[in-house]
N, C-alpha and C. Protein backbone atom coordinates (compact mmCIF):
# COMPACT_ATOMS: atom_id res chain seq x y z
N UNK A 1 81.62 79.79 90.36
CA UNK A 1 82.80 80.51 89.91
C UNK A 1 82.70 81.95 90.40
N UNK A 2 83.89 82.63 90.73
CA UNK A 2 83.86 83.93 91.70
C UNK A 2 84.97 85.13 90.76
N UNK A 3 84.61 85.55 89.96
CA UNK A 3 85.06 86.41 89.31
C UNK A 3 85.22 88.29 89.72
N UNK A 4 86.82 88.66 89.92
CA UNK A 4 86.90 89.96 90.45
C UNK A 4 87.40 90.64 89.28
N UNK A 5 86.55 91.67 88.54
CA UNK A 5 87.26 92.70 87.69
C UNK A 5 87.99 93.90 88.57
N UNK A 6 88.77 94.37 88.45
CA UNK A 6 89.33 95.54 88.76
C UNK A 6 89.58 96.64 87.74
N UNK A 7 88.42 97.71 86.95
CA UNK A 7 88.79 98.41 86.13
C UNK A 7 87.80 99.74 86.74
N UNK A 8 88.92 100.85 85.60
CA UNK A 8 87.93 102.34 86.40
C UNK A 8 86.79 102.47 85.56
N UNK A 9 85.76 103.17 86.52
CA UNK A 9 84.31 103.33 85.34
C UNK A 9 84.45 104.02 83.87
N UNK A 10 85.41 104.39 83.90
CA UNK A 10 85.97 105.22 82.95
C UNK A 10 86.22 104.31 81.29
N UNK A 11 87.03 103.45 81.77
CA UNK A 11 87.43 102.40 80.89
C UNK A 11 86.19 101.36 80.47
N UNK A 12 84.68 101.52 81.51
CA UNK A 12 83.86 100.72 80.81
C UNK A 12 83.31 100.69 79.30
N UNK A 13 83.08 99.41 78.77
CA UNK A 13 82.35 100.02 77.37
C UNK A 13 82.29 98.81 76.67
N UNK A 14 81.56 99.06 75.58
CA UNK A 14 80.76 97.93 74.83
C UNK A 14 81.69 96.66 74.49
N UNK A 15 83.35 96.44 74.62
CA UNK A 15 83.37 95.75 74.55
C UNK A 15 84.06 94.93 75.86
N UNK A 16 83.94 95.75 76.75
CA UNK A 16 84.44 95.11 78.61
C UNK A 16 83.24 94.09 78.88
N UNK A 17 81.33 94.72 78.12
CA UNK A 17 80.45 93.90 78.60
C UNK A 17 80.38 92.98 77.48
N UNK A 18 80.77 93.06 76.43
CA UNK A 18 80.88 91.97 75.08
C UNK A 18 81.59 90.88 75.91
N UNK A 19 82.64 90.89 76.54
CA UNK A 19 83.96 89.96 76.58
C UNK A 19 83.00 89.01 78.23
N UNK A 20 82.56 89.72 78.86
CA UNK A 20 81.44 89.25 79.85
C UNK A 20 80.69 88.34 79.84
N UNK A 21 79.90 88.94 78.38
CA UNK A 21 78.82 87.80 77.87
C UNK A 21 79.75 87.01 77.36
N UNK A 22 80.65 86.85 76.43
CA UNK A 22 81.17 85.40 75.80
C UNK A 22 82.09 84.71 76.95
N UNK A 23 82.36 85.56 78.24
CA UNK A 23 82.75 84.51 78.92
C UNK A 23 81.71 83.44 79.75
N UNK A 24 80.40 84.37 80.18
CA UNK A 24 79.37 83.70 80.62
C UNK A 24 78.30 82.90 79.97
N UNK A 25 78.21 82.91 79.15
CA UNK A 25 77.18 82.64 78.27
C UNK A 25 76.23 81.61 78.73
N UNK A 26 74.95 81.94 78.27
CA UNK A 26 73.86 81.22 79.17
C UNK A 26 74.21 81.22 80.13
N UNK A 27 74.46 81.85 81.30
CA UNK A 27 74.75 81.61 82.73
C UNK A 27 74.07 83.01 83.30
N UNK A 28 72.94 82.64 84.61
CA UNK A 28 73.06 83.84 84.96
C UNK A 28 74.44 84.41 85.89
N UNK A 29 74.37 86.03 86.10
CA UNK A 29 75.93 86.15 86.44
C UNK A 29 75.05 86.76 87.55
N UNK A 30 75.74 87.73 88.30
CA UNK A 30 75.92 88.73 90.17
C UNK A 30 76.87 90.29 89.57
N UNK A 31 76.26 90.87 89.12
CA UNK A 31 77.15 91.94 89.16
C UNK A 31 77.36 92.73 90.47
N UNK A 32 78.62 92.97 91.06
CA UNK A 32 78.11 94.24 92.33
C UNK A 32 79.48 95.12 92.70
N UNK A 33 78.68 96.22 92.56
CA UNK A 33 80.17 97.35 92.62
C UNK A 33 80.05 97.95 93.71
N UNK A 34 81.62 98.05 93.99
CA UNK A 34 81.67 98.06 94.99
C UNK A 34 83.12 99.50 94.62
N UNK A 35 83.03 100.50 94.80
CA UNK A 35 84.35 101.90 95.17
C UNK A 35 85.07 101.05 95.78
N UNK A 36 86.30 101.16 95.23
CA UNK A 36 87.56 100.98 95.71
C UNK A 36 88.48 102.51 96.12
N UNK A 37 88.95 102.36 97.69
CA UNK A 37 89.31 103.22 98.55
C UNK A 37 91.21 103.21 98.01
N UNK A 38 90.90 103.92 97.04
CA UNK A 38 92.76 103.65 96.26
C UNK A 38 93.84 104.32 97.18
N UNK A 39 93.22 105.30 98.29
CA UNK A 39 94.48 106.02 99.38
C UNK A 39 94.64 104.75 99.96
N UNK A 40 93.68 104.04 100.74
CA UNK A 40 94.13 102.90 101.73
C UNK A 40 95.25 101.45 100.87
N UNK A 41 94.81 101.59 99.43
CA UNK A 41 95.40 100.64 98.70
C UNK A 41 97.02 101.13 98.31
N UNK A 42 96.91 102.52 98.22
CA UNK A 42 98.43 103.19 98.18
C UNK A 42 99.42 102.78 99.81
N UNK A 43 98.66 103.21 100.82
CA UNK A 43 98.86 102.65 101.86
C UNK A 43 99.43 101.47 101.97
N UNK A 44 98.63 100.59 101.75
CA UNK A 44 99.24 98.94 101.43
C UNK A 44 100.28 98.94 101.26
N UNK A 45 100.04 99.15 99.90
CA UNK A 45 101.85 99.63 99.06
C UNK A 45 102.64 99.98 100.07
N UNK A 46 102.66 101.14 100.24
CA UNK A 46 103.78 101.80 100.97
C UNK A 46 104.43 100.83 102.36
N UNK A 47 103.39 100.50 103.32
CA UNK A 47 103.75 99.45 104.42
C UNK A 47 104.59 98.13 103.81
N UNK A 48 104.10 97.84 102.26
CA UNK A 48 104.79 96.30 102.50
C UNK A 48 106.18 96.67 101.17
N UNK A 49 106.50 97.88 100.71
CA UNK A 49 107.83 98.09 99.88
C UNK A 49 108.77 97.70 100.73
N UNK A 50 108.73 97.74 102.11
CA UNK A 50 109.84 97.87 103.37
C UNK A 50 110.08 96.46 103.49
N UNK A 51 111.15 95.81 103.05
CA UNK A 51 111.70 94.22 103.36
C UNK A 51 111.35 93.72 104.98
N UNK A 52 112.01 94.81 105.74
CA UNK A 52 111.55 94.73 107.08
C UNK A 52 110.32 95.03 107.85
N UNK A 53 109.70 95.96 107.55
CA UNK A 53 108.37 96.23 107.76
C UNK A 53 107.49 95.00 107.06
N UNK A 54 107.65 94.80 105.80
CA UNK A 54 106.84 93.46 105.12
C UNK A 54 106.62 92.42 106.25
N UNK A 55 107.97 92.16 106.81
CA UNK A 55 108.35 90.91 107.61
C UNK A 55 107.24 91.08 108.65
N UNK A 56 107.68 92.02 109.41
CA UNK A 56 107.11 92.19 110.95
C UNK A 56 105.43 92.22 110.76
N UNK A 57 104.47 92.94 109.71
CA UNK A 57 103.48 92.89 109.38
C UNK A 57 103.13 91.21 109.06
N UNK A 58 103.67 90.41 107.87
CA UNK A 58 103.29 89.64 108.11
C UNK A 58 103.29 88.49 108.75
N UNK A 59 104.33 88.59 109.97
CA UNK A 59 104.61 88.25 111.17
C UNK A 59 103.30 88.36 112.21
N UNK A 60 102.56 89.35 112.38
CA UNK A 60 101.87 89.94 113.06
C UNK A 60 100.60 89.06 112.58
N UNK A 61 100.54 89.13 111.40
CA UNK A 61 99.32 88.42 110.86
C UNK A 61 99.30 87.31 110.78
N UNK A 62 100.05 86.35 110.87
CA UNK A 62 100.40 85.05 111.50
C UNK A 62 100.49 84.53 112.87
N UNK A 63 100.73 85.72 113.54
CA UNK A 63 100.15 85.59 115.22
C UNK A 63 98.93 85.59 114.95
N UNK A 64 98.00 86.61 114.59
CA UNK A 64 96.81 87.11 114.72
C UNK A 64 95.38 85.30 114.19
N UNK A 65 96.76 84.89 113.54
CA UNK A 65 96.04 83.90 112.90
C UNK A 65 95.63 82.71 114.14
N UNK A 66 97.14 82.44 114.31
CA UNK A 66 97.13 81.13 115.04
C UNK A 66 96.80 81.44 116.73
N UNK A 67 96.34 82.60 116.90
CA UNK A 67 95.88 83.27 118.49
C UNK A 67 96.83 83.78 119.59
N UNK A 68 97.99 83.96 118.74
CA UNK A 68 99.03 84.80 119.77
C UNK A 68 98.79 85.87 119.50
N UNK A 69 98.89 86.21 121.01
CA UNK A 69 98.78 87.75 121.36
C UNK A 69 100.00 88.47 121.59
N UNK A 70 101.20 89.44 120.80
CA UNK A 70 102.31 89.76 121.30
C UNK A 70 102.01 90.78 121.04
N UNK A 71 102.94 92.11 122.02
CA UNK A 71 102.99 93.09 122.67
C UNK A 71 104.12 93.64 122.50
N UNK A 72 104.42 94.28 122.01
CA UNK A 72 106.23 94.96 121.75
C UNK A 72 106.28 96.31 122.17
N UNK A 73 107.12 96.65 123.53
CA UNK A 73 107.38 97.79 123.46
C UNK A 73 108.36 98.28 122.53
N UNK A 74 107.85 99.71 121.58
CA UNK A 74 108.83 100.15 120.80
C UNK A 74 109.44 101.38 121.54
N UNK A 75 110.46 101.33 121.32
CA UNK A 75 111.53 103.08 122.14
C UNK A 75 111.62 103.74 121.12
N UNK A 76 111.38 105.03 121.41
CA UNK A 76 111.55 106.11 120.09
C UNK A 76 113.03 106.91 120.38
């Protein structure tokens, strides 16, 4: 089982690791922290609010998938 928390260190506390143990119990667990880069995640955001930009991005990543290589000249 592959479990992702997303909370700030801030918010940790006796009962974030209480709720831990009664979900794991007897089990050993993997803790590992890892900084989350929240400008690049604002980023995200911002690229995929755009209906059209959404598209073309995940357009792109569906080439990228299936091994097309496309090339678009853009005109400014």
């Amino acid at each position: 089982m592959y479990t992702v928390y997303k909370i700030n260190a801030d918010e940790l506390n006796e009962n974030f690791i209480a709720s831990i143990k009664a979900q794991f119990q007897h089990k050993d667990i993997e803790i590992a922290i890892c900084e989350t880069a929240q400008a690049e995640q604002d980023e995200t955001d911002y690229l995929l609010r755009d209906p059209a930009n959404k598209a073309r991005l995940l357009k792109a990543i569906d080439n990228v998938k299936k091994g097309k290589l496309v090339i678009r000249k853009i005109e400014h």
